[in-house]
Protein backbone atom coordinates (compact mmCIF):
# COMPACT_ATOMS: atom_id res chain seq x y z
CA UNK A 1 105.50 112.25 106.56
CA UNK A 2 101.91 110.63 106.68
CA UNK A 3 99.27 113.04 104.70
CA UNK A 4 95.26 112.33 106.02
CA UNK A 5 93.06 113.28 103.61
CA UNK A 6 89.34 113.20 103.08
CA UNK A 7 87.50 111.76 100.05
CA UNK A 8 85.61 113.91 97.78
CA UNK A 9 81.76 113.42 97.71
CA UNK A 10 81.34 113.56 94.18
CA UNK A 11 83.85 110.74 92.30
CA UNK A 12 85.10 110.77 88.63
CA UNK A 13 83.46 108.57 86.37
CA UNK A 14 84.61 104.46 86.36
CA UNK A 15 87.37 103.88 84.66
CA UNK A 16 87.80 101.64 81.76
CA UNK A 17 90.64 99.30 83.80
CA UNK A 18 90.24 96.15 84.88
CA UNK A 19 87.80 94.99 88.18
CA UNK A 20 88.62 95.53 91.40
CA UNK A 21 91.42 93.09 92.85
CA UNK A 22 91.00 93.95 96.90
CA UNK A 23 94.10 91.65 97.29
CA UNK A 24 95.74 94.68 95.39
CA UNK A 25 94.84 97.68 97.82
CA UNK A 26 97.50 99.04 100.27
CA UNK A 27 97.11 98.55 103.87
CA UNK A 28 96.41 94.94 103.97
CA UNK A 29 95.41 94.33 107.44
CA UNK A 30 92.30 96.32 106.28
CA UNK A 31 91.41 93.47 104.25
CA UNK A 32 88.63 92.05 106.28
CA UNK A 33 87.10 94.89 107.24
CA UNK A 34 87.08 96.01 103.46
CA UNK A 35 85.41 93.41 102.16
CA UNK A 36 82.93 93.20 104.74
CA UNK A 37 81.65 97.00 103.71
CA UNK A 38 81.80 95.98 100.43
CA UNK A 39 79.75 92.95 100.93
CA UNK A 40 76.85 94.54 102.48
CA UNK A 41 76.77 97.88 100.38
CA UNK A 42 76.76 95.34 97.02
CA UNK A 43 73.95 93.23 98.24
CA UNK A 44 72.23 96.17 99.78
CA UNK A 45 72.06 98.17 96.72
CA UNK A 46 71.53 95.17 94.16
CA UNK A 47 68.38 94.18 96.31
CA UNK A 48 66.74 97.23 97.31
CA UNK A 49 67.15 100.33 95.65
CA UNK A 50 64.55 102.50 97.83
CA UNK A 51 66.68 101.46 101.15
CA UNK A 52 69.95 101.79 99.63
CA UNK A 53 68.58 105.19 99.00
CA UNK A 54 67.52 106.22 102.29
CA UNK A 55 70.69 104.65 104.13
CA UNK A 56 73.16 106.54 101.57
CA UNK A 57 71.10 109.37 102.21
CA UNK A 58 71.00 110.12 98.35
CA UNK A 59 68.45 112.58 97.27
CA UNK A 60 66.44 111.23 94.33
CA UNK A 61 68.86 113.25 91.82
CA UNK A 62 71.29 110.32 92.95
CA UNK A 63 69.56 107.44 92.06
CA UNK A 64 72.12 106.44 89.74
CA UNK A 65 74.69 106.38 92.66
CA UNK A 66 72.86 103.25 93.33
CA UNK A 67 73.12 100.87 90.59
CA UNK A 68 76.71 101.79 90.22
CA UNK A 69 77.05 100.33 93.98
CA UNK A 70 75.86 97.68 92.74
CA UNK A 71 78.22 97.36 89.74
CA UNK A 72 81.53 97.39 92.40
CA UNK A 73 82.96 94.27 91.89
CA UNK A 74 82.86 94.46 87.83
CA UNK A 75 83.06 98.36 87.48
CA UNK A 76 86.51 99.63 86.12
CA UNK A 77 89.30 100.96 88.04
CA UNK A 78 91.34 104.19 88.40
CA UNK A 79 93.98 105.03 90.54
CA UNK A 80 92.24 106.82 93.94
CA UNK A 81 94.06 110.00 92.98
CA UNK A 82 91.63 110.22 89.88
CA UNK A 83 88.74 109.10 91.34
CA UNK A 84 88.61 111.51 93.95
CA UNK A 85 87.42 114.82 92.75
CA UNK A 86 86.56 118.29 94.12
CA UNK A 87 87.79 121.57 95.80
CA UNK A 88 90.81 120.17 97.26
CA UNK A 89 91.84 117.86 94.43
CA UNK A 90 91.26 119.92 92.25
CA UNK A 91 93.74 122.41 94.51
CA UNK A 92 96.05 119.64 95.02
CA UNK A 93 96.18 118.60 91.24
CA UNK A 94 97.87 115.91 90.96
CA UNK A 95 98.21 115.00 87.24
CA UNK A 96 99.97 117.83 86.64
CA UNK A 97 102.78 117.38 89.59
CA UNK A 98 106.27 116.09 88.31
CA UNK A 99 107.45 112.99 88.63
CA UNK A 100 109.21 112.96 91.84
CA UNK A 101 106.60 115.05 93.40
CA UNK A 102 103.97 112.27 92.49
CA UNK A 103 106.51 110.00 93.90
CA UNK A 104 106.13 111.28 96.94
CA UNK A 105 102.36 111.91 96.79
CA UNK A 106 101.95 107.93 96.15
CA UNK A 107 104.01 107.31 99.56
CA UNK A 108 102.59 110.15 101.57
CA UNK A 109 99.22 110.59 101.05
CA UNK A 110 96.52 108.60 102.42
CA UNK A 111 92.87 108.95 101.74
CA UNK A 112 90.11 107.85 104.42
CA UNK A 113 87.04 106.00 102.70
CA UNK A 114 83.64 105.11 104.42
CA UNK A 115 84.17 102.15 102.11
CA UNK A 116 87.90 101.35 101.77
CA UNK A 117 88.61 102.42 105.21
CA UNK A 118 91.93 103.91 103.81
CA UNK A 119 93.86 104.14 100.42
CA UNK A 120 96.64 105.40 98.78
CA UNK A 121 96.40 107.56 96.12
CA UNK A 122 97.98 104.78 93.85
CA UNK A 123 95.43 102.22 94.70
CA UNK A 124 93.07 101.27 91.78
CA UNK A 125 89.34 101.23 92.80
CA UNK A 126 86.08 102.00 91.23
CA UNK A 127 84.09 105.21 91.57
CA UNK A 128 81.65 104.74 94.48
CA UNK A 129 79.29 106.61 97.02
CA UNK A 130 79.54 105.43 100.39
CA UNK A 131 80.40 108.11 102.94
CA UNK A 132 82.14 107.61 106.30
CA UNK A 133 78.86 108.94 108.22
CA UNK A 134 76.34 106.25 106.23
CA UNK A 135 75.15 103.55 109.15
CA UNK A 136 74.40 100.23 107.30
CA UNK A 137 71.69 97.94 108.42
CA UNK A 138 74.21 95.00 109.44
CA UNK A 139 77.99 96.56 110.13
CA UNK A 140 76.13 99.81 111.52
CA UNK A 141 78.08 103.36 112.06
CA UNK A 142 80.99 103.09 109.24
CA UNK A 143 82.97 105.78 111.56
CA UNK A 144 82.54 103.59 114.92
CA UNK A 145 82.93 100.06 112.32
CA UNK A 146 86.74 101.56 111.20
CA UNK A 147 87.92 102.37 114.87
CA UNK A 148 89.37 99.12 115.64
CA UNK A 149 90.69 98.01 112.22
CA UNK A 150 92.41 101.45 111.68
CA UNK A 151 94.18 101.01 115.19
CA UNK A 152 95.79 97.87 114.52
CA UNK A 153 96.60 99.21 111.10
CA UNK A 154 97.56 102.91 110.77
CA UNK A 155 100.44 103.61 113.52
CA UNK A 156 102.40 101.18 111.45
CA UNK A 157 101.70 103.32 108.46
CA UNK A 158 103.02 106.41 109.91
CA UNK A 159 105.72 104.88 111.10
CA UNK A 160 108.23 106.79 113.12
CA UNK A 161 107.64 110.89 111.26
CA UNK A 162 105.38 113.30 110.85
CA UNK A 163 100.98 112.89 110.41
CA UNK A 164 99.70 115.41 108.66
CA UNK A 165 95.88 115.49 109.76
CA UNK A 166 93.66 117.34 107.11
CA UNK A 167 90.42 114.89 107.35
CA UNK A 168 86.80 116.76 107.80
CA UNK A 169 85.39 115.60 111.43
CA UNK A 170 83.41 112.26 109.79
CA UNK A 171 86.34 110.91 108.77
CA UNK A 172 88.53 111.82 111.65
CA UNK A 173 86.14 109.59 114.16
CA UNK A 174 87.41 106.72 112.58
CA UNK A 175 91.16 107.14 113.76
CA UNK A 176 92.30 109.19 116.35
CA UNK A 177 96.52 108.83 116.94
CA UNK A 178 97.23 107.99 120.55
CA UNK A 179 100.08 108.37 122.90
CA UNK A 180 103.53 109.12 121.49
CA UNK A 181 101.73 109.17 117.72
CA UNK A 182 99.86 111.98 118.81
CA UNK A 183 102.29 114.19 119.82
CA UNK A 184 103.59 114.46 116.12
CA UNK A 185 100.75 115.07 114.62
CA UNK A 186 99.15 118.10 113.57
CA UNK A 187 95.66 119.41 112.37
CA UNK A 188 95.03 121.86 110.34
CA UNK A 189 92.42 124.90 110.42
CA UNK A 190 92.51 127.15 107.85
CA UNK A 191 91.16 130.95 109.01
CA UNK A 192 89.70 134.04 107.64
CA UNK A 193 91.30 137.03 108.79
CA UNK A 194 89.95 140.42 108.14
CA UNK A 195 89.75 143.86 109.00
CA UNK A 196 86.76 145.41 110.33
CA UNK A 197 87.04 149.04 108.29
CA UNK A 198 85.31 151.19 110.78
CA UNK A 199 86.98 149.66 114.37
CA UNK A 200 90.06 148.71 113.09
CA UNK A 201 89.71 145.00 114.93
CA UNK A 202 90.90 141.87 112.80
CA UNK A 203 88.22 139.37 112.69
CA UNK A 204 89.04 136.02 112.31
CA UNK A 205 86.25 132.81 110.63
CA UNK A 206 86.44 129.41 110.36
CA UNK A 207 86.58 129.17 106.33
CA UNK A 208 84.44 125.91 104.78
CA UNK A 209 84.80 125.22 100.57
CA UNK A 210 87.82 127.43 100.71
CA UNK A 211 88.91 125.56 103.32
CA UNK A 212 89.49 122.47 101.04
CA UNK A 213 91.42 124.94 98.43
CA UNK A 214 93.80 126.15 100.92
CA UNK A 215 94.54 122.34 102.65
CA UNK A 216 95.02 120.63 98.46
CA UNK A 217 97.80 124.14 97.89
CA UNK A 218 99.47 123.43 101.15
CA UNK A 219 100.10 119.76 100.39
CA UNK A 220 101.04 120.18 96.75
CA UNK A 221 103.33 123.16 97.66
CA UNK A 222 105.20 120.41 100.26
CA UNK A 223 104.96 117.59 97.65
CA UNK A 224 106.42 120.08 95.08
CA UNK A 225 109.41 121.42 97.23
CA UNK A 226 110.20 117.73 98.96
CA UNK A 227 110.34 119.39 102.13
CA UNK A 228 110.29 116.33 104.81
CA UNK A 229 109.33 117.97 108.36
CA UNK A 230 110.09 115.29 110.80
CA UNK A 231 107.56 116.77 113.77
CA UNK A 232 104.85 119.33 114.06
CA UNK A 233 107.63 122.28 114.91
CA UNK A 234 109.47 121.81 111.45
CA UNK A 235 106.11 121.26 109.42
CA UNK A 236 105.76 124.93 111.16
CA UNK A 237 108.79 126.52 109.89
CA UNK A 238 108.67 124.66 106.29
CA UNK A 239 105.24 126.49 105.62
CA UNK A 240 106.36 129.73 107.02
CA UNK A 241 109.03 129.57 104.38
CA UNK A 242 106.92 128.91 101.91
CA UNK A 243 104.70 131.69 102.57
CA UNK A 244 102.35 130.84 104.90
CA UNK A 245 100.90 132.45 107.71
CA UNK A 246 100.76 130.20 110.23
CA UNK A 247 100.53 129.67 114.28
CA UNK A 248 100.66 126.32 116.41
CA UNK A 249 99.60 125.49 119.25
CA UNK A 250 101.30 122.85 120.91
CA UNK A 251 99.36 119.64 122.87
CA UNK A 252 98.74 121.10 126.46
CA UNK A 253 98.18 117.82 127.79
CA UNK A 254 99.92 113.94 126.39
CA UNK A 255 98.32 111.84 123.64
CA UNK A 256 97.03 115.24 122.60
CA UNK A 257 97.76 116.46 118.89
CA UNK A 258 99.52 120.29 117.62
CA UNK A 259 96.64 122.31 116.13
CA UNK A 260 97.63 124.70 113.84
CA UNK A 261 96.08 128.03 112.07
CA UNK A 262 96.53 128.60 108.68
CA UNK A 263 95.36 132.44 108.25
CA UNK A 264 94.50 133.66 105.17
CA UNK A 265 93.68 137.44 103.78
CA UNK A 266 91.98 136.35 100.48
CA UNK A 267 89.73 133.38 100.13
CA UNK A 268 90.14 131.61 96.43
């Protein structure tokens, strides 16, 4: 099983490891790509601080995002699981998995970048801003710029089981499975169902920040019980038995993907 996750906005603080080493990073045949983003965002931040502002679209509370740009190549290094903070990783938590749970989070779950392109959680890099729907002056739209790296790249990566699709739209536009890929795998809404108290009718919402919450429980409750769903029907059954309320909807027409609900009563 192939996780997708998004990055977090916010990042940890840089880590006291050693520099980047890009040779290091899984997902080699995004090399190129990689260091071309990484080339322009350095020189574009160490040279003009006012643009670098207005193309990051940092307010001026985020000025500092900036010079640390600027800082990539010497900055320290955590693993991407640390760097990446926020609702769902703080929901997902993975410090405090156990061993063979981690184990599995290291070879499951991959995490899109505007900058990286895509990482595992394993992968050493510094703490960065650079989000997937930032258009630089040279390599333009990052989302558009990934497209045709990721295609050569990621239906290797998710080999022959199940993807797991839990990316927010910016980050989905820069991979979209095709064909036979497709048809196994699955995105995820997660819905707000309630009870109107004088009619009676559920009501159902589209759920945001608790959105993240829900999507970082349901992949450390998998990654906890080493439950390996080989296509979008198991993945259904596995979270049914682990509580879930769930319903799927299967791809009406080919090289379309399984959408599925995840309804929730209490939003935390």
């Amino acid at each position: 099983m192939l996780v997708l996750l998004p990055p977090s906005e916010g990042k940890a603080a840089p880590g006291r490891g050693a520099p980047l080493k890009p040779e290091s990073l899984s997902l080699p045949g995004l090399a190129e790509a990689r260091a071309a983003v990484l080339d322009e965002l350095v020189e574009l931040c160490a040279a003009d601080e006012e643009k670098a502002r207005t193309v990051l679209g940092l307010s001026e509370g985020l000025r500092g995002e900036i010079a640390k740009n600027a800082r990539l190549r010497t900055a320290g290094t955590r693993p991407a699981g640390e760097i990446y903070t926020g609702v769902l990783y703080d929901a997902l938590d993975l410090a405090t998995l156990s061993p063979a749970a981690r184990r599995r989070a290291a070879a499951s779950l991959l995490v899109f970048s505007g900058l990286w392109g895509a990482v595992r959680v394993g992968d050493r890099i510094p703490s960065y801003r650079c989000s997937m729907g930032v258009r630089l002056p040279g390599l333009g739209a990052l989302g558009a710029y990934w497209r045709t790296p990721m295609a050569s790249v990621l239906p290797e990566a998710a080999g022959r089981g199940l993807v797991l699709d839990l990316r927010s739209a910016a980050y989905a536009a820069a991979w979209k499975p095709k064909g036979e890929l497709a048809a196994r795998t699955t995105t995820v809404r997660v819905l707000h169902a309630r009870t109107d108290p004088v009619t009676g009718v559920e009501k159902r919402s589209v759920v945001s920040h608790f959105n993240k919450a829900t999507k970082g429980r349901l992949v450390r409750d998998l990654l906890t019980t080493g439950v390996r769903p080989k296509d979008p029907a198991e993945l259904v059954e596995a979270l049914r038995d682990l509580g879930y309320v769930v319903e799927a909807t299967a791809p009406a027409k080919a090289g379309r993907t399984w959408a599925l609900d995840v309804v929730v009563t209490e939003i935390h």
